[in-house]
Protein backbone atom coordinates (compact mmCIF):
# COMPACT_ATOMS: atom_id res chain seq x y z
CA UNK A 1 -58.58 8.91 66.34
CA UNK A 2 -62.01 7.86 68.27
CA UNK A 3 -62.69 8.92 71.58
CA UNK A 4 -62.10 5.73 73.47
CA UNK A 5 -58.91 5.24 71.32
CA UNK A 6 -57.74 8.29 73.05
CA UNK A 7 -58.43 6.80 76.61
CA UNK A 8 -56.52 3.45 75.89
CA UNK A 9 -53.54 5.08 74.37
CA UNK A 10 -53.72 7.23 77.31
CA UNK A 11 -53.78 4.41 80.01
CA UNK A 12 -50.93 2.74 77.37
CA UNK A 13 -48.86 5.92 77.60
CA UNK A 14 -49.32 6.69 81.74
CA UNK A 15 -50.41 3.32 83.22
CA UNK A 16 -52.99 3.31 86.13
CA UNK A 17 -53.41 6.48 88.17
CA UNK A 18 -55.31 5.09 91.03
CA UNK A 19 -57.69 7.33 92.01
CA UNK A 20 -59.08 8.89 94.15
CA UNK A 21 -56.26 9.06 96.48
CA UNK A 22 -57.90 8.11 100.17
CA UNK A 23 -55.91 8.98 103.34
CA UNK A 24 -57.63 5.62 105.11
CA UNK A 25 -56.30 3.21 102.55
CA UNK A 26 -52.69 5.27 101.74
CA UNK A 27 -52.88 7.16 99.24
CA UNK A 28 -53.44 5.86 95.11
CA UNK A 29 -54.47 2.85 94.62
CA UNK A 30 -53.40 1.56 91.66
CA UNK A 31 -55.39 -1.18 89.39
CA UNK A 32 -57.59 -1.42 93.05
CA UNK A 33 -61.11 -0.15 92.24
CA UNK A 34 -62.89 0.63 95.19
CA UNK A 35 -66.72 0.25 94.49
CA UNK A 36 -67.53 0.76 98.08
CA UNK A 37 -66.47 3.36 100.24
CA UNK A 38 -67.00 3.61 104.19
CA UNK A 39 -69.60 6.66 104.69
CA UNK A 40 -65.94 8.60 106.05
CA UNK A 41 -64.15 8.10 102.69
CA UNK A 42 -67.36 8.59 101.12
CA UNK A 43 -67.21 11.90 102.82
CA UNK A 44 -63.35 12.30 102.46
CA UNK A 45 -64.36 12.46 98.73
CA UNK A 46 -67.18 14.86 98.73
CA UNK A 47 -65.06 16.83 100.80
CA UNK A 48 -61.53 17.25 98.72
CA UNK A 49 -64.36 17.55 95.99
CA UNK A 50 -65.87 20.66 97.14
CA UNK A 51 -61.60 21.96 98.36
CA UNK A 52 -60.99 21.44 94.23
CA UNK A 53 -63.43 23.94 93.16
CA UNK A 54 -60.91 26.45 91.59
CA UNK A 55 -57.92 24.94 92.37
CA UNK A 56 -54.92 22.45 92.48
CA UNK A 57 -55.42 18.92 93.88
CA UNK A 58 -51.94 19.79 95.44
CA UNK A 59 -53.69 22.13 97.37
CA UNK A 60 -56.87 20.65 98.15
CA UNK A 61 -53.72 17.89 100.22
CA UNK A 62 -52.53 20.36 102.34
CA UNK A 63 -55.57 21.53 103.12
CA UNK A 64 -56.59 17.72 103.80
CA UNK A 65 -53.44 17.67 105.39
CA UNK A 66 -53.64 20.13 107.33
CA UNK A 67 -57.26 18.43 108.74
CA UNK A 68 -56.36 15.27 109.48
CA UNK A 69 -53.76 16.86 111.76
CA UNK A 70 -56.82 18.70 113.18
CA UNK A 71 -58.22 15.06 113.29
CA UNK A 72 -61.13 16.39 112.01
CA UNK A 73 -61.61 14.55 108.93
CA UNK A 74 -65.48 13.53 109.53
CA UNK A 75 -68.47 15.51 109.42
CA UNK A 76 -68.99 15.75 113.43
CA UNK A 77 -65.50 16.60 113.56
CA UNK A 78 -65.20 19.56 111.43
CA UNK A 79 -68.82 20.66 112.66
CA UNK A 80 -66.96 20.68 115.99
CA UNK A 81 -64.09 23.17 114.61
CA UNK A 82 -64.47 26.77 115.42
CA UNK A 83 -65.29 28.43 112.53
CA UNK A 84 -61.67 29.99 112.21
CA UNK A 85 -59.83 27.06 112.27
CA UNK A 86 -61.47 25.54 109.78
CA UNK A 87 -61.08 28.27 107.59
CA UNK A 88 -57.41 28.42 108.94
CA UNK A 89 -56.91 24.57 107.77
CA UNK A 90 -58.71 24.86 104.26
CA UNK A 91 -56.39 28.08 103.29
CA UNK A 92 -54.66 26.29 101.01
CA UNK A 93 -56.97 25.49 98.66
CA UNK A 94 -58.24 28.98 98.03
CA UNK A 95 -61.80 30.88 98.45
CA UNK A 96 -61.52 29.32 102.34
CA UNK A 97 -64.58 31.60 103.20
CA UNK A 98 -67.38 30.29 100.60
CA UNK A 99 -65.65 26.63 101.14
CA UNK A 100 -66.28 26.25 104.77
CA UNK A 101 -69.62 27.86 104.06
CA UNK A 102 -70.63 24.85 101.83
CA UNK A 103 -68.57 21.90 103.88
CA UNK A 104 -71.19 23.28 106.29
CA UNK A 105 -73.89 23.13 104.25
CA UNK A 106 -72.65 19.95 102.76
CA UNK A 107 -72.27 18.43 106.25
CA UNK A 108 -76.09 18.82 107.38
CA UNK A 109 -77.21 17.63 103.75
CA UNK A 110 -74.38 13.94 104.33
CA UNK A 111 -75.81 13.71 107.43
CA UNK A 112 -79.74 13.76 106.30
CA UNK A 113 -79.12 11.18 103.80
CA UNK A 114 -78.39 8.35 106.48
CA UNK A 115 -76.24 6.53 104.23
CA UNK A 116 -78.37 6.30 100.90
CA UNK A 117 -76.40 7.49 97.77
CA UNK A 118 -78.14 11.45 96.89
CA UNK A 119 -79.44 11.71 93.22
CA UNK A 120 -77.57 13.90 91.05
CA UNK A 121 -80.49 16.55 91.36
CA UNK A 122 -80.36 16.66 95.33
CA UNK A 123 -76.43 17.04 95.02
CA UNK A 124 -76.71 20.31 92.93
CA UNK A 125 -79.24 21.77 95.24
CA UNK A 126 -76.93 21.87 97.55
CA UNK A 127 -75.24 25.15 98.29
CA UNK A 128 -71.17 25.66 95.81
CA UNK A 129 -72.06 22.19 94.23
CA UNK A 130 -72.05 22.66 90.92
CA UNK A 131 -72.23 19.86 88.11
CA UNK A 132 -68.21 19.16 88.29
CA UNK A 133 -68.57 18.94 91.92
CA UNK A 134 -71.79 16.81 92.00
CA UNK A 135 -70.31 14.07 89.15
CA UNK A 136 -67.02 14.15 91.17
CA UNK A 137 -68.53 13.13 94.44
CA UNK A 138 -71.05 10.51 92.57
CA UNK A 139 -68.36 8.83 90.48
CA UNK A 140 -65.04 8.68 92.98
CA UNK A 141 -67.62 8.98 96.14
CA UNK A 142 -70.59 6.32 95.25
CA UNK A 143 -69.00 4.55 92.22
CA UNK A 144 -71.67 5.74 90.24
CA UNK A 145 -71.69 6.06 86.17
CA UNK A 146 -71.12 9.71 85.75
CA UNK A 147 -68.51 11.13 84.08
CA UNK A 148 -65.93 14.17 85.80
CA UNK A 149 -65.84 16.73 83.37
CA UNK A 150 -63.24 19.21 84.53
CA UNK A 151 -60.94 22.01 82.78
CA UNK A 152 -58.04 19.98 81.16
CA UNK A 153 -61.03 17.19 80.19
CA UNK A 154 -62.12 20.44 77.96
CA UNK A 155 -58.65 21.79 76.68
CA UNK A 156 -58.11 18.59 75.65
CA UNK A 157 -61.08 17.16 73.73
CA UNK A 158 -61.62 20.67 71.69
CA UNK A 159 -58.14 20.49 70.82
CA UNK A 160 -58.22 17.07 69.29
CA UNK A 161 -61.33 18.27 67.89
CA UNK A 162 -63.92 16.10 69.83
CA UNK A 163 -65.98 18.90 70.76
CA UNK A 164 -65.74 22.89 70.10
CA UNK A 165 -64.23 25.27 72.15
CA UNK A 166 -67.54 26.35 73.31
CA UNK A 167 -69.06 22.97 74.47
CA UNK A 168 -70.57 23.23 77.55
CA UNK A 169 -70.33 20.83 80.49
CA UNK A 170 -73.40 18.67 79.89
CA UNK A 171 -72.31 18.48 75.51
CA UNK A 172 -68.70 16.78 76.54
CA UNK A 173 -70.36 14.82 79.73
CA UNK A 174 -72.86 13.45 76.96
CA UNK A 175 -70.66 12.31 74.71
CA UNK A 176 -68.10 10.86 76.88
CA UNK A 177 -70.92 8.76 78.30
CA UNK A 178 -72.33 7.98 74.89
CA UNK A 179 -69.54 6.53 73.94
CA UNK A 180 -67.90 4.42 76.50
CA UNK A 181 -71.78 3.00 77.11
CA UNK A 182 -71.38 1.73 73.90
CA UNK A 183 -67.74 0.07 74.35
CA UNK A 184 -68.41 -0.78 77.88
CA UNK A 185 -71.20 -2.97 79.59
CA UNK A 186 -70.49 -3.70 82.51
CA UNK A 187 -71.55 -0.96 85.06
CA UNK A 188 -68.37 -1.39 87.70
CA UNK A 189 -65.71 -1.39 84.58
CA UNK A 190 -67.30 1.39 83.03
CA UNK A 191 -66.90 3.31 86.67
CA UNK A 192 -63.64 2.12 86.86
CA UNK A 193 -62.89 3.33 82.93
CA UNK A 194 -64.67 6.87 83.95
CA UNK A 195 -62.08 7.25 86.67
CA UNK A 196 -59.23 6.50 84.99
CA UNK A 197 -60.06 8.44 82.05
CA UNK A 198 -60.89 11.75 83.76
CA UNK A 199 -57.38 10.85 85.89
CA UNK A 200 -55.15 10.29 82.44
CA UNK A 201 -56.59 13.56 80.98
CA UNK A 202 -55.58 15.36 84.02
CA UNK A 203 -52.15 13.79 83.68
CA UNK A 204 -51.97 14.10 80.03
CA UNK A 205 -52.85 18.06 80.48
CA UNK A 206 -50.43 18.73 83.05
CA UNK A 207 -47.89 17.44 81.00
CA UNK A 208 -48.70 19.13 77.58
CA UNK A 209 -51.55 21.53 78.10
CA UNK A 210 -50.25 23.66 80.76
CA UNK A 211 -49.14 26.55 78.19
CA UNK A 212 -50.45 27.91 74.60
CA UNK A 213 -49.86 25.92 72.00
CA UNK A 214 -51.58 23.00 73.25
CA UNK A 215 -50.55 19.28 72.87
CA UNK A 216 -46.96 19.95 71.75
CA UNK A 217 -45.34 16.54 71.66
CA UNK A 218 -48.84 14.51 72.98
CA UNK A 219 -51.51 13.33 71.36
C-alpha cells in the first residue's frame, strides 16, 4: 500500500475529522476548511499547540476550558492573569510550570509579529517550540503547507513499514510532504489533505495503536 493510499482509506474508513476544533466557531468543523483564521483563533491554535506538548488533546480542553471561563483566551488576557492562576487553569494539561513560561514567551513573540505569518525558523526560536509545535501552529494556525508530525503519525508509518523505527521528525515530515506534493497541486487542498491526514492517524492510533502489538484489526 502507498502512502497516500493509506490517507484515503483512512478518510474512507473515519470520514472528516474537522480540525482544529475552535471554541469561536463551535467546536469541529467538519468538510469546512478554514484558510483564514482571526489573529484570536490564530492564537487559540498556537496556544492549545504549545498545552499538547506531552499530552492528551483531552487535556489540553480542560485546560482551554478552564480559560475561557477565566475569559482569558487572548494574549492581553492571559498576560493580565496572575501568574498562579494561569498555572492553576493550564493544570490539566501537564508540565503547567514550563507551559506558562513559554505562553509567556510565546505571547510577546504573537504580539511582535503584528499580524504577519512567522517563518518556520522564527517559530523554533522561540522558547518550548519545538518542530511538532512550530508545524502545528503553521499548518492548523496559518494554513500553511507543513506537515504535523506527532507520536501516533510515527507508530504508525514504521509499523506499516513507511519509515524505520528510528526516523526522525524531519525523515517522516519529508516524505509525507514529498509525496502528497506530488498527488496534490493545489496549495489550499493540500493544507486541507495535511490536516486531515495528521487528524485520521491520530484517530486511527487511538483506536489500534494504543497497546503492543500494533495495528491489530487496522490497517
Amino acid at each position: 500500500m502507498e502512502l497516500f493510499e493509506l490517507y484515503k482509506k483512512l478518510l474512507v474508513h473515519y470520514g472528516a475529522q474537522g480540525w482544529w476544533p475552535l471554541r469561536s466557531r463551535g467546536g469541529y468543523h467538519l468538510h469546512e476548511y478554514l484558510h483564514t483564521l482571526s489573529q484570536e483563533e490564530i492564537f487559540e491554535v498556537a496556544l492549545g499547540s504549545i498545552l499538547t506538548q506531552n499530552t492528551t488533546f483531552a487535556s489540553v480542553e480542560k485546560s482551554l476550558d478552564n480559560l475561557q471561563n477565566l475569559s482569558a483566551l487572548t494574549p492581553h488576557a492571559i498576560q493580565n492573569l496572575p501568574l498562579e492562576t494561569l498555572k492553576n487553569a493550564i493544570r490539566p494539561s501537564g508540565y503547567f510550570n514550563q507551559k506558562a513560561d513559554y505562553i509567556l514567551h510565546f505571547i510577546a513573540f504573537f504580539e511582535g509579529l503584528e499580524g504577519r505569518i512567522p517563518t518556520r525558523e522564527e517559530l523554533l526560536a522561540c522558547r518550548g517550540i519545538g518542530e511538532e509545535t512550530a508545524d502545528s501552529i503553521l499548518l492548523f494556525g496559518y494554513g500553511m503547507s507543513e506537515f504535523k508530525v506527532d507520536a501516533y503519525t510515527k507508530r504508525i508509518l514504521s509499523h506499516l513499514g513507511f519509515v524505520g523505527e528510528t526516523a526522525k521528525y524531519a525523515e517522516i515530515k519529508a516524505l509525507v510532504e514529498e509525496v502528497f506534493e506530488k498527488k496534490i497541486a493545489d496549495a489550499h487542498k493540500r493544507v486541507e489533505a495535511y490536516q486531515e491526514f495528521h487528524a485520521l492517524l491520530v484517530a486511527h492510533a487511538k483506536r489500534y495503536y494504543s497497546k503492543k502489538p500494533y495495528g491489530a484489526g487496522g490497517f
